[in-house]
C-alpha atoms as a PDB file:
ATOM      1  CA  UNK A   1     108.265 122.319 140.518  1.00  0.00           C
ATOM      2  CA  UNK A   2     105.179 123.028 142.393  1.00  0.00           C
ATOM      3  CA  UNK A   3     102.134 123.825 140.259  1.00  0.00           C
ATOM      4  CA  UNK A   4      99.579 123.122 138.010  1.00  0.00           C
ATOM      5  CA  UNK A   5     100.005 123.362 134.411  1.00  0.00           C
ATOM      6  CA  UNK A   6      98.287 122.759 131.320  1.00  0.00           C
ATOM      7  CA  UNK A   7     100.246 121.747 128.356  1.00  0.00           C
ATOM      8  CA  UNK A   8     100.326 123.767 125.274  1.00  0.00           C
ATOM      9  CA  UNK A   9      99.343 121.554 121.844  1.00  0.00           C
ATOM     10  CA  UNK A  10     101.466 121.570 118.727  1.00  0.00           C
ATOM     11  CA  UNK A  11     101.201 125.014 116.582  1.00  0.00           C
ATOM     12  CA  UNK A  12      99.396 124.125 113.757  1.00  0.00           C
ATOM     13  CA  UNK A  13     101.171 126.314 110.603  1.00  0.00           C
ATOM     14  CA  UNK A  14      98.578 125.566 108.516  1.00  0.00           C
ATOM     15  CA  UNK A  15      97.075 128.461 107.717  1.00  0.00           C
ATOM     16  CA  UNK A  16      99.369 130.674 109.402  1.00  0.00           C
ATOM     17  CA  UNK A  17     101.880 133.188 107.985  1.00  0.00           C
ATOM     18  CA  UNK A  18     105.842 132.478 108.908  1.00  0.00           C
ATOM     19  CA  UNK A  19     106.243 134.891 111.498  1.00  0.00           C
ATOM     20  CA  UNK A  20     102.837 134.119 112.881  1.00  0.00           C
ATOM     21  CA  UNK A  21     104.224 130.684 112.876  1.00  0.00           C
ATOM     22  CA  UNK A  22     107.579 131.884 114.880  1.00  0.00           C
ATOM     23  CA  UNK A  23     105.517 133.658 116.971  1.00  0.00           C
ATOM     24  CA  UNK A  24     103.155 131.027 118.375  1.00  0.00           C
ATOM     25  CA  UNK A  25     106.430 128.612 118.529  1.00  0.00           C
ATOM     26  CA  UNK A  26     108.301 130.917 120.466  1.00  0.00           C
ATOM     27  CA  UNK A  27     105.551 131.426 122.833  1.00  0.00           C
ATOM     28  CA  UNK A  28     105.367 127.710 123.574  1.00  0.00           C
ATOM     29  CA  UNK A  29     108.511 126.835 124.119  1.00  0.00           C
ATOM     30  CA  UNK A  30     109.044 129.915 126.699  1.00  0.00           C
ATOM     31  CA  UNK A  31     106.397 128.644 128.758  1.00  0.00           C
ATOM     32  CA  UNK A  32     107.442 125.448 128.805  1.00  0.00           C
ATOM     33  CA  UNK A  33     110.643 127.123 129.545  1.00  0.00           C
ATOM     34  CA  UNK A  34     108.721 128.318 132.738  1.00  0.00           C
ATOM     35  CA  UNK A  35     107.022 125.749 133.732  1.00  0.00           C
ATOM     36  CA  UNK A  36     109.911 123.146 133.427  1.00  0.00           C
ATOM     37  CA  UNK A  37     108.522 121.089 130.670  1.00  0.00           C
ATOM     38  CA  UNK A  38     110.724 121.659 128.166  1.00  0.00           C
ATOM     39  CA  UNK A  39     113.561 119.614 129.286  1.00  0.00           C
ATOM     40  CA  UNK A  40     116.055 121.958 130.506  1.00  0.00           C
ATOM     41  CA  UNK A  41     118.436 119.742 132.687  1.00  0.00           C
ATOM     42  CA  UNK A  42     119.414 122.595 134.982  1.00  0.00           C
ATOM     43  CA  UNK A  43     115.597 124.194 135.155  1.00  0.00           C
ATOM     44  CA  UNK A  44     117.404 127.224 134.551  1.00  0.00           C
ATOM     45  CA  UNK A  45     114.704 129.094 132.995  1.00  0.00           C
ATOM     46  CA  UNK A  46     111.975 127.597 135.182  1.00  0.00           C
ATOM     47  CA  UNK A  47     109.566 130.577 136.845  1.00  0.00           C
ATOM     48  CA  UNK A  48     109.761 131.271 140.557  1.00  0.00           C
ATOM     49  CA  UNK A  49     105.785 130.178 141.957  1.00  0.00           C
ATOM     50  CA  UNK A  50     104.425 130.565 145.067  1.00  0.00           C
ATOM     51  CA  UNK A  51     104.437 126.877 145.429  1.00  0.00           C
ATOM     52  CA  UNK A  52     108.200 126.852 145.485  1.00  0.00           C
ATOM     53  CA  UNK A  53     108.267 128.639 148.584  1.00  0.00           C
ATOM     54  CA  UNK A  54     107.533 126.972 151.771  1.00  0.00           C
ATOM     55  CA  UNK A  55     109.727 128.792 154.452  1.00  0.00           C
ATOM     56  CA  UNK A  56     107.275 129.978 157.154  1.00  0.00           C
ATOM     57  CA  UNK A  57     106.937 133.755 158.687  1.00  0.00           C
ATOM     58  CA  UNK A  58     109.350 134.758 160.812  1.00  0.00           C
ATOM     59  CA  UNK A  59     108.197 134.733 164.433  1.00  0.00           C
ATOM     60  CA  UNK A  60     108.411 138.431 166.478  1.00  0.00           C
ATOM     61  CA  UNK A  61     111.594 139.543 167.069  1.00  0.00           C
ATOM     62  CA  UNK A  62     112.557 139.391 170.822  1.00  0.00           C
ATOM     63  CA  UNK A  63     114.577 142.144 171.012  1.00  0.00           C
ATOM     64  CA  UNK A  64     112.246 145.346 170.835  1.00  0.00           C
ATOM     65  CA  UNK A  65     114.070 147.788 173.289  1.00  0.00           C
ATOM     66  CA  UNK A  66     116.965 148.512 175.184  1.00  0.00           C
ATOM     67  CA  UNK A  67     116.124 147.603 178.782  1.00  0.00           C
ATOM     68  CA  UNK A  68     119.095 148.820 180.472  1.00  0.00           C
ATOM     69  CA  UNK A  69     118.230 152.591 181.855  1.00  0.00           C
ATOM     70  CA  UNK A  70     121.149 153.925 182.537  1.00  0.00           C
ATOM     71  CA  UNK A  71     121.149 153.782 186.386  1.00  0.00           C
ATOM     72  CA  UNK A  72     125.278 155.061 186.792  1.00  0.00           C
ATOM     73  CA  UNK A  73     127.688 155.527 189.189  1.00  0.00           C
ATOM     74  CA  UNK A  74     129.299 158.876 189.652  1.00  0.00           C
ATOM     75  CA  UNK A  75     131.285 158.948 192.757  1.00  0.00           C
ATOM     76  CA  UNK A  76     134.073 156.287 191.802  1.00  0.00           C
ATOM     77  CA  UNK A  77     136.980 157.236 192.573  1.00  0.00           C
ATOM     78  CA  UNK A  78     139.503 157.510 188.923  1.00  0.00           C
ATOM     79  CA  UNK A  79     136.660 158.371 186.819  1.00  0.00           C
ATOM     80  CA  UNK A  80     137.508 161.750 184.863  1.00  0.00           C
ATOM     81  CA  UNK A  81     135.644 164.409 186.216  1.00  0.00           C
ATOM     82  CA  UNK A  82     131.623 164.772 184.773  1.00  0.00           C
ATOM     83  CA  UNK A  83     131.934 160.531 183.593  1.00  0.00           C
ATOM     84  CA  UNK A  84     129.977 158.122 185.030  1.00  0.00           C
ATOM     85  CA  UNK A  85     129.685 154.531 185.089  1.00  0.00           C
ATOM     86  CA  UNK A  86     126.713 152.290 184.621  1.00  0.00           C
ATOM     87  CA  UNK A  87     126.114 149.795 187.294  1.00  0.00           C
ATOM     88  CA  UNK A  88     126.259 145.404 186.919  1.00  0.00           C
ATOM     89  CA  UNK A  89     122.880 145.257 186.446  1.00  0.00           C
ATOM     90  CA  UNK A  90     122.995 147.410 183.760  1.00  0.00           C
ATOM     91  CA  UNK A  91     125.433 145.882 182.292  1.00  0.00           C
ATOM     92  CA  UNK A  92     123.687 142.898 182.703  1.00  0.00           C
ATOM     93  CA  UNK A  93     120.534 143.629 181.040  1.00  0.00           C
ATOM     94  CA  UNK A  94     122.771 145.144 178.545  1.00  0.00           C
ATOM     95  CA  UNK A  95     124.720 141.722 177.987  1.00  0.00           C
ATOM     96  CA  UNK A  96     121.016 139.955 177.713  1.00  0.00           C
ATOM     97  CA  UNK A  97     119.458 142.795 174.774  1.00  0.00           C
ATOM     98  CA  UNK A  98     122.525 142.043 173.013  1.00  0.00           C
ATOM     99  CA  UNK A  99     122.165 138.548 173.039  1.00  0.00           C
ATOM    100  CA  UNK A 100     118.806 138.409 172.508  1.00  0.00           C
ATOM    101  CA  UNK A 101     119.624 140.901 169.421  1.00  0.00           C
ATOM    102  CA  UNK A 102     122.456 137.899 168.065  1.00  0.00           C
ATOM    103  CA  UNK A 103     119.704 135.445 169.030  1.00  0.00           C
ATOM    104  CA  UNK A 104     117.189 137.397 166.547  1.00  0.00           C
ATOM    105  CA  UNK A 105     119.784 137.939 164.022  1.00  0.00           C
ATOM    106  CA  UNK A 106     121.027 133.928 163.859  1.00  0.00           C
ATOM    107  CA  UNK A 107     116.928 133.178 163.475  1.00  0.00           C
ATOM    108  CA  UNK A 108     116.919 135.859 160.472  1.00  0.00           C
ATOM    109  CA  UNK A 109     119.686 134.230 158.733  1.00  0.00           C
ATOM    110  CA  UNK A 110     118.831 131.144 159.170  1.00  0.00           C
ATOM    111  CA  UNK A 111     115.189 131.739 157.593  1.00  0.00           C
ATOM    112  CA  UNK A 112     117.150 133.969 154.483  1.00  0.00           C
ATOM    113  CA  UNK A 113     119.329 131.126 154.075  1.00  0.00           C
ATOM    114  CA  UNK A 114     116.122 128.647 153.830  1.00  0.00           C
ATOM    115  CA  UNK A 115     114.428 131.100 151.769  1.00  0.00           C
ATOM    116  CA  UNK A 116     117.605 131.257 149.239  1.00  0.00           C
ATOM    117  CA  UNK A 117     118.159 127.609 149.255  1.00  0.00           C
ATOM    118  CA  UNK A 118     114.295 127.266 147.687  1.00  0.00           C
ATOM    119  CA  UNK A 119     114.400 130.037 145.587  1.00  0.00           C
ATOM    120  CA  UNK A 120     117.878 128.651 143.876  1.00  0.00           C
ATOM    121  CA  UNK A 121     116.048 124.967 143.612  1.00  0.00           C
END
């Protein structure tokens, strides 16, 4: 675990009431709990610090806008009457926004999954 921490000393009871006693106790063990000192095979209980996570910012997302404009065809021949048909390069830039989107989504995951895999230990 990333992090520095100061161990806690022995509760002295001497002095102290019972449940002041439980208290203190309690209070030690749960941050050594957090803190992964106690000795917890699975570091189950172990805190979450910034030093855990070392997955870097995302870069900009490629995709920003559509760039297909909608330049259409109209006078083909079949084509219900008031339809039109977008053009290849349309349909082209249309292909590359989407891929670029998949592109931008794969990146995402990929950083989520790498997040997840730190924050799970």
């Amino acid at each position: 675990m990333a992090g520095r921490f100061t161990g806690i000393p022995n509760i002295p009871t001497d002095g102290l009431a019972d449940w002041q006693a439980q208290i203190f106790s309690a209070i030690k063990e749960d941050v050594e709990l957090l803190i992964g000192a106690r000795g917890e095979s699975d570091l189950a209980s172990a805190a979450i610090i910034r030093g855990n996570i070392r997955v870097s910012s995302m870069e900009t997302q490629s995709m920003r806008v559509v760039t297909a404009t909608s330049k259409t065809w109209s006078s083909i021949s079949g084509l219900p009457s008031g339809e039109s048909l977008a053009d290849g390069a349309e349909f082209i830039k249309l292909r590359d926004d989407v891929q670029n989107l998949a592109n931008d989504l794969a990146t995402t995951r990929a950083t989520i999954n790498v997040l997840l895999g730190q924050l799970k230990g």
